[in-house]
Protein backbone atom coordinates (compact mmCIF):
# COMPACT_ATOMS: atom_id res chain seq x y z
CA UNK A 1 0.00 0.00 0.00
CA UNK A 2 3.12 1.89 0.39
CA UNK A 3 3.62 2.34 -3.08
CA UNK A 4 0.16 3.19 -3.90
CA UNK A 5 0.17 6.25 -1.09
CA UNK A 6 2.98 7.49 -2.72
CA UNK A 7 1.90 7.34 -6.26
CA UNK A 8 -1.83 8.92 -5.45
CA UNK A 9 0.33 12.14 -3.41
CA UNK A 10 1.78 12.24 -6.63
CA UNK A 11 -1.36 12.49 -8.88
CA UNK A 12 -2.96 15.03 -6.02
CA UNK A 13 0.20 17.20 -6.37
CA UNK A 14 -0.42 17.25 -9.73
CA UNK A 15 -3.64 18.50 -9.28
CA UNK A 16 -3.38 21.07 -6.73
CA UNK A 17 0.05 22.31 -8.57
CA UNK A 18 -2.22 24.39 -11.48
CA UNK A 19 0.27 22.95 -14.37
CA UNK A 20 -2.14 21.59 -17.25
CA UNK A 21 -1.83 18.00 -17.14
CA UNK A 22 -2.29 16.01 -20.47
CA UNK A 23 -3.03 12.21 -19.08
CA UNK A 24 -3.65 10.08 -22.25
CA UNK A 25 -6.50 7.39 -21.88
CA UNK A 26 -4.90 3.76 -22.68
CA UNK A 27 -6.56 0.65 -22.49
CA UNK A 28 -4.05 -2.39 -22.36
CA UNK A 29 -0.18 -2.33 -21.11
CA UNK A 30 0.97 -1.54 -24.89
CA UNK A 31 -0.65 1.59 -24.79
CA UNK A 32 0.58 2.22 -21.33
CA UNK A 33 4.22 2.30 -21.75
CA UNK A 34 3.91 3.71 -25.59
CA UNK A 35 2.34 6.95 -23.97
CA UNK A 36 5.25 6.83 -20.71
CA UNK A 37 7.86 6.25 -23.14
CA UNK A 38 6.90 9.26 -24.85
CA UNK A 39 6.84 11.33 -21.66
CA UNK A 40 3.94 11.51 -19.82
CA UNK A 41 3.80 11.11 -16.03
CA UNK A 42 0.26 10.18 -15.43
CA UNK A 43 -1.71 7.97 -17.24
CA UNK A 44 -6.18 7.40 -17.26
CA UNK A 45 -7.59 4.03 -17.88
CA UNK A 46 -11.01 4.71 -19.98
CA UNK A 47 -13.29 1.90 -19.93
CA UNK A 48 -14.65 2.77 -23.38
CA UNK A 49 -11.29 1.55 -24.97
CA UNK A 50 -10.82 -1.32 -22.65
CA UNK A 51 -13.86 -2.51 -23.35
CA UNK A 52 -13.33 -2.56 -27.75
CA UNK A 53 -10.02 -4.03 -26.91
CA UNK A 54 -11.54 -7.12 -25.00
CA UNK A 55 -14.71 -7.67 -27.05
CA UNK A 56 -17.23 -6.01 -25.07
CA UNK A 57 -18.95 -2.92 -24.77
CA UNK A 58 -19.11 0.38 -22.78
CA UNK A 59 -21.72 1.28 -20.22
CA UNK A 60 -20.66 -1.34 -17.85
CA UNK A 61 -21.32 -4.34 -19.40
CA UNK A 62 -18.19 -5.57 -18.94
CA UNK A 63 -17.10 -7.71 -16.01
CA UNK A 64 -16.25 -5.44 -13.29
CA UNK A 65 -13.77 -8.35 -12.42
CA UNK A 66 -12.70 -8.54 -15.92
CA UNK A 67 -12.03 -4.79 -15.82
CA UNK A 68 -10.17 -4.70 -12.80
CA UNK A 69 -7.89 -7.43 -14.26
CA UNK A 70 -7.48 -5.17 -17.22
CA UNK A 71 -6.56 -2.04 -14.80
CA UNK A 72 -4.16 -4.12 -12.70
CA UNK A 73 -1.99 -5.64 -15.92
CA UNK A 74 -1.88 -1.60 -16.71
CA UNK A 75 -0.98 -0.37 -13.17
CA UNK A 76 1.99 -3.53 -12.84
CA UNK A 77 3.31 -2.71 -16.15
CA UNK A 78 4.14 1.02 -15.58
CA UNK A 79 6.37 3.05 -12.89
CA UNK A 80 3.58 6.45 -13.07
CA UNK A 81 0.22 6.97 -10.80
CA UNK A 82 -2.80 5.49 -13.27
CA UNK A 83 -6.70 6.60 -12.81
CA UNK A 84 -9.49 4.37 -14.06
CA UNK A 85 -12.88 5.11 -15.01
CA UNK A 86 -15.45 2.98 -13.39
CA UNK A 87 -18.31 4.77 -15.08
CA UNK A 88 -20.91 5.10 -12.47
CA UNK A 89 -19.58 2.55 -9.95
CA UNK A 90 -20.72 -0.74 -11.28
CA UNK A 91 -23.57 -0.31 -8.79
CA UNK A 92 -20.72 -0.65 -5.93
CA UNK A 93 -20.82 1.14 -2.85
CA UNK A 94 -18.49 3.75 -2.72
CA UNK A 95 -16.31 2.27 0.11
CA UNK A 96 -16.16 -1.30 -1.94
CA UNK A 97 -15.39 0.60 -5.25
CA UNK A 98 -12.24 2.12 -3.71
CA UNK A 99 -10.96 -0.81 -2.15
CA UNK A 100 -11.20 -2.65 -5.61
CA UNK A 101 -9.96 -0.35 -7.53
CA UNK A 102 -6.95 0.41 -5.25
CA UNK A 103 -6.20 -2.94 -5.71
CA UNK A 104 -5.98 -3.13 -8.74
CA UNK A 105 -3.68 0.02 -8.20
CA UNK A 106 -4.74 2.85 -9.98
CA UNK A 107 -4.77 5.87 -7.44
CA UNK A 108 -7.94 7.85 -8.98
CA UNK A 109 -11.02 7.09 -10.48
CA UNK A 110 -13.48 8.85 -12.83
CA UNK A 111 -17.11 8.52 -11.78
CA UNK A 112 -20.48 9.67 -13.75
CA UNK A 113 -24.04 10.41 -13.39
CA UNK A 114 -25.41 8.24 -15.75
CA UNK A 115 -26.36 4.88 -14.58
CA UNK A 116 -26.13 2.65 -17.20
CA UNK A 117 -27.42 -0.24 -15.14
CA UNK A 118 -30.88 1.67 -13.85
CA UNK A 119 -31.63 2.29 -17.66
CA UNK A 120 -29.54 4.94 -18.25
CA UNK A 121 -30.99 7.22 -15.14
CA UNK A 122 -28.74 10.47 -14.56
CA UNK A 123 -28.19 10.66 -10.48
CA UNK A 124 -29.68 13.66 -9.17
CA UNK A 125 -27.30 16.73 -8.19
CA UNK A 126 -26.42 15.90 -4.37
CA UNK A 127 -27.17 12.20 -5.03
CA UNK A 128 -24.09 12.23 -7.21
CA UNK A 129 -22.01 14.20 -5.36
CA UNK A 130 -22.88 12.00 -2.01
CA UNK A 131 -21.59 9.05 -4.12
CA UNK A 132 -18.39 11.18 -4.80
CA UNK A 133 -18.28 12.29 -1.46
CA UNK A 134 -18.46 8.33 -0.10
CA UNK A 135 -15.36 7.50 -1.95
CA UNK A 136 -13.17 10.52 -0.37
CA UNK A 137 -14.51 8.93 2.56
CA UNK A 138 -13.18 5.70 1.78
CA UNK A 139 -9.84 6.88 0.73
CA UNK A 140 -9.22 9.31 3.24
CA UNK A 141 -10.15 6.68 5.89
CA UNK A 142 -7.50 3.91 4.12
CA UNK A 143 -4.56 7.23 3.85
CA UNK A 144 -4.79 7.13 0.03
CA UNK A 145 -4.91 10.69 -1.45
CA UNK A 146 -7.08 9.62 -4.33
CA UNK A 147 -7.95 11.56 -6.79
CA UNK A 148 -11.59 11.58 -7.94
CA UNK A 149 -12.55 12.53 -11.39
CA UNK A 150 -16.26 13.99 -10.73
CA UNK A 151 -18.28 13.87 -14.43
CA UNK A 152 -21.30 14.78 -15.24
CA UNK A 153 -23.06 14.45 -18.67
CA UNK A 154 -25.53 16.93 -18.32
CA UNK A 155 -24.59 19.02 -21.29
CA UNK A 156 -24.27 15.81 -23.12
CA UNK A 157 -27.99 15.13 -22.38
CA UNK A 158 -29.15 17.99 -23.76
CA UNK A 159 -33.05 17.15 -23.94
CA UNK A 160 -32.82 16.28 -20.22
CA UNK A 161 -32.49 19.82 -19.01
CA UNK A 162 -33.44 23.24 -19.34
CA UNK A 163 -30.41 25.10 -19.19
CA UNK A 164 -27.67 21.40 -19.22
CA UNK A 165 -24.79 24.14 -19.22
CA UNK A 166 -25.92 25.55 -15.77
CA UNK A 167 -26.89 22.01 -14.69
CA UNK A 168 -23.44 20.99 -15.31
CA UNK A 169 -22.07 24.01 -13.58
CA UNK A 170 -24.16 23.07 -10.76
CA UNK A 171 -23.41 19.58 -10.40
CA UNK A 172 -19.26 20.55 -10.99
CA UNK A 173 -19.82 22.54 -7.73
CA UNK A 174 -21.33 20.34 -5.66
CA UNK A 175 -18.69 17.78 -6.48
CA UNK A 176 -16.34 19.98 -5.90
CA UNK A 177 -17.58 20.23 -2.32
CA UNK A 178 -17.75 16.70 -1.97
CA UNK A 179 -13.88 15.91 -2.30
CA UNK A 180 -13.61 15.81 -6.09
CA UNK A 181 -9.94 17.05 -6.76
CA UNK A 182 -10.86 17.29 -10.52
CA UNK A 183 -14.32 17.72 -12.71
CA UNK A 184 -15.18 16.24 -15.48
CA UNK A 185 -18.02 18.02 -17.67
CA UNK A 186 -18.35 16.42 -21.14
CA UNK A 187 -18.92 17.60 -24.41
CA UNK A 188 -18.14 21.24 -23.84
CA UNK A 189 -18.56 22.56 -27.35
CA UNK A 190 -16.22 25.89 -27.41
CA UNK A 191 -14.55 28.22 -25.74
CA UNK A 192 -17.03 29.92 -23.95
CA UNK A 193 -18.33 27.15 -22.41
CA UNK A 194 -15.00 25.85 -20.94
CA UNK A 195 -14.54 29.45 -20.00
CA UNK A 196 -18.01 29.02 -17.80
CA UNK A 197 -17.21 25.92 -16.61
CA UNK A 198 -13.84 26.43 -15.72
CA UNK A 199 -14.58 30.08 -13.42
CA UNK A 200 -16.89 28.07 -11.80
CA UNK A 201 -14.69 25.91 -9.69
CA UNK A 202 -11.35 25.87 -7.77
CA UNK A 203 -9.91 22.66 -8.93
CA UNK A 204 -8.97 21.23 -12.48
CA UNK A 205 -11.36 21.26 -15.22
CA UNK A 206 -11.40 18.01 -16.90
CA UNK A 207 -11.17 18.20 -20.98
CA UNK A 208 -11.67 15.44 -23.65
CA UNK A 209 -9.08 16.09 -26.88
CA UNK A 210 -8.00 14.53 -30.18
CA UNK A 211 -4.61 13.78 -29.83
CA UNK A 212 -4.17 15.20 -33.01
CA UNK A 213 -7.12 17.52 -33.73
CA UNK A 214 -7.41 18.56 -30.04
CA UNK A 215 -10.35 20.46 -29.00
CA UNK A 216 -13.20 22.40 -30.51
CA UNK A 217 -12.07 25.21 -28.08
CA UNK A 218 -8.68 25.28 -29.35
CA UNK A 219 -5.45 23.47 -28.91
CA UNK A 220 -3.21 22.95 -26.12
CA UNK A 221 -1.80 26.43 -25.69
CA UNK A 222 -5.54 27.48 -26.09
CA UNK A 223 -6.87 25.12 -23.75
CA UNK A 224 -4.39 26.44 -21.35
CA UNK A 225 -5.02 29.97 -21.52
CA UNK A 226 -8.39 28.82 -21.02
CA UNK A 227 -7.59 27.92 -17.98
CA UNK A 228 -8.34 24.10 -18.35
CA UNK A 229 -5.78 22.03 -16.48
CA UNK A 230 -6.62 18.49 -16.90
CA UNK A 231 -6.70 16.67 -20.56
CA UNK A 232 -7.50 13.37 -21.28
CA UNK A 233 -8.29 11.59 -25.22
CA UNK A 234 -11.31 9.06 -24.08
CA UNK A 235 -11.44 6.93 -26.70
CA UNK A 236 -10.44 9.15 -29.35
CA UNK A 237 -6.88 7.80 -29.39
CA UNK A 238 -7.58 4.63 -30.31
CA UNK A 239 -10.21 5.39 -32.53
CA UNK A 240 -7.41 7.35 -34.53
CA UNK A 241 -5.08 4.57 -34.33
CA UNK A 242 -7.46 2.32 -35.33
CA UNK A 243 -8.65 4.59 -38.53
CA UNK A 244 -4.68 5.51 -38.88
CA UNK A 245 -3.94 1.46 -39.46
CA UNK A 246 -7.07 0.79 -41.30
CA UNK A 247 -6.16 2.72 -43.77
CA UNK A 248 -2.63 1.89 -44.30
CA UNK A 249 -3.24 -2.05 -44.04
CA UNK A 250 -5.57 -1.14 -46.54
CA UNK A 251 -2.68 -0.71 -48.91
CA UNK A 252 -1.60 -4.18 -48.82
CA UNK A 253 -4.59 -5.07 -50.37
C-alpha cells in the first residue's frame, strides 16, 4: 500500500500544482508504456477503450472483475500513478469501489451520473455528489490521497435539461464540495463554455481532446489559456489509431 500512497500524493500534487496535465486514456499495457515512453507522467484508464479491446462494450457491461484485471496488468506494467474510469460505480458502494480499484492500483477514479445499469438514469445533483463524497470517505479513511474525477453528462444530455450548461455548472460545484480534486463536464462545445465551466470551480477542469485535432475550443496552448488544467483523449486515441492502421493495411490489399 506503500507504493500506492505514494503514487496517489503524486497524482494530487499534480492536481493542486495548477500545471495543465495532459493524461492520455490507454486501455491495455501496450498503450501504457507507448504513452510513458513518450513522456507523460500520469496515465487514465477509460473503460470505453478497454472494453473494444476485449470484445465487449461500454456502459458497464463488462465484467467489473474482468475490468479490474485489465486495470491491474496496466498499473503492474508502468512506474507512473494510473486513474481508471469505473463509469458510475458498477452499482458498488463507494467504500467497496475504492478498495477494488486500489487494488488493482490505480490511485484515482473517474465517476459519472449516468447509470447505465438503472436504464440509463442520470443521479440527481447531491445524489451524485454524495456518491463522490463516499469514496473521499473511503480513501481518506484507508490514507490514500485519491484523486476523484467527478463527471457529469448533463450538457451531453441535452433534452434532459433546461439550461444542461448551468446544470453541469451546478453539479461541478457540488462535487467539488464533496472531495472531487478534478471535474469532469463532457462535451463542452467551445470556448465559452469551458470558459463558464472552468470560473466556476477551484480545482482542475477536466477536458476530452483529439490527440491530433485537439479540441473544438482550441489546442493545447488554447486550452491552457483557457484555464483548463486536466486533458485526457477518451477513446479518441484509439479510434485514430485504429482509422490511422485501417487505412494503411488497406494498402496491402
Amino acid at each position: 500500500m506503500s507504493d500506492i500512497s505514494a503514487l496517489a500524493q503524486n497524482l494530487a500534487q499534480e492536481h493542486a500544482s495548477g500545471k495543465l496535465l495532459v493524461m492520455p486514456t490507454v486501455w491495455d499495457t501496450f498503450s501504457a508504456k507507448v504513452a510513458v515512453e513518450a513522456g507523460f507522467e500520469s496515465l487514465t484508464i477509460g473503460s470505453h477503450p478497454v472494453a473494444d479491446s476485449i470484445g465487449s462494450a461500454d456502459g458497464e457491461q463488462m465484467d467489473f472483475a474482468d475490468y479490474l484485471a485489465a486495470v491491474q496488468r496496466i498499473t503492474s506494467s508502468v512506474d507512473v500513478p494510473v486513474s481508471a474510469d469505473v463509469e458510475s460505480g458498477y452499482g458498488l458502494d463507494p467504500r467497496e469501489l475504492f478498495e477494488r480499484v486500489a487494488a488493482a492500483g490505480a490511485v484515482g477514479v473517474n465517476i459519472e451520473d449516468v447509470l447505465h445499469r438503472e436504464g440509463g438514469r442520470v443521479r440527481e445533483r447531491q445524489e451524485h455528489a454524495d456518491y463522490i463524497h463516499g469514496v473521499r470517505q473511503a480513501a481518506d479513511a484507508a490514507g490514500i490521497d485519491f484523486v476523484i474525477n467527478g463527471r457529469t453528462d448533463a450538457v451531453k444530455l441535452a433534452d434532459k435539461f433546461a439550461d444542461p450548461l448551468g446544470e453541469a455548472i451546478e453539479r461541478i460545484k457540488l462535487m467539488e464540495q464533496a472531495g472531487a480534486r478534478s471535474v469532469y463536464p463532457v462535451a463542452l462545445a467551445d470556448a465559452d463554455q469551458v470558459r463558464q465551466a472552468v470560473q466556476s470551480v477551484g480545482i482542475p477542469v477536466n477536458v476530452t481532446a483529439h490527440p491530433v485535432t485537439a479540441h473544438a475550443a482550441g489546442d493545447l496552448a488554447a486550452l491552457r489559456e483557457l484555464g483548463v488544467r486536466r486533458v485526457s483523449f477518451g477513446p479518441l486515441w484509439q479510434m485514430w489509431l485504429a482509422e490511422v492502421s485501417g487505412r494503411q493495411l488497406g494498402e496491402w490489399l
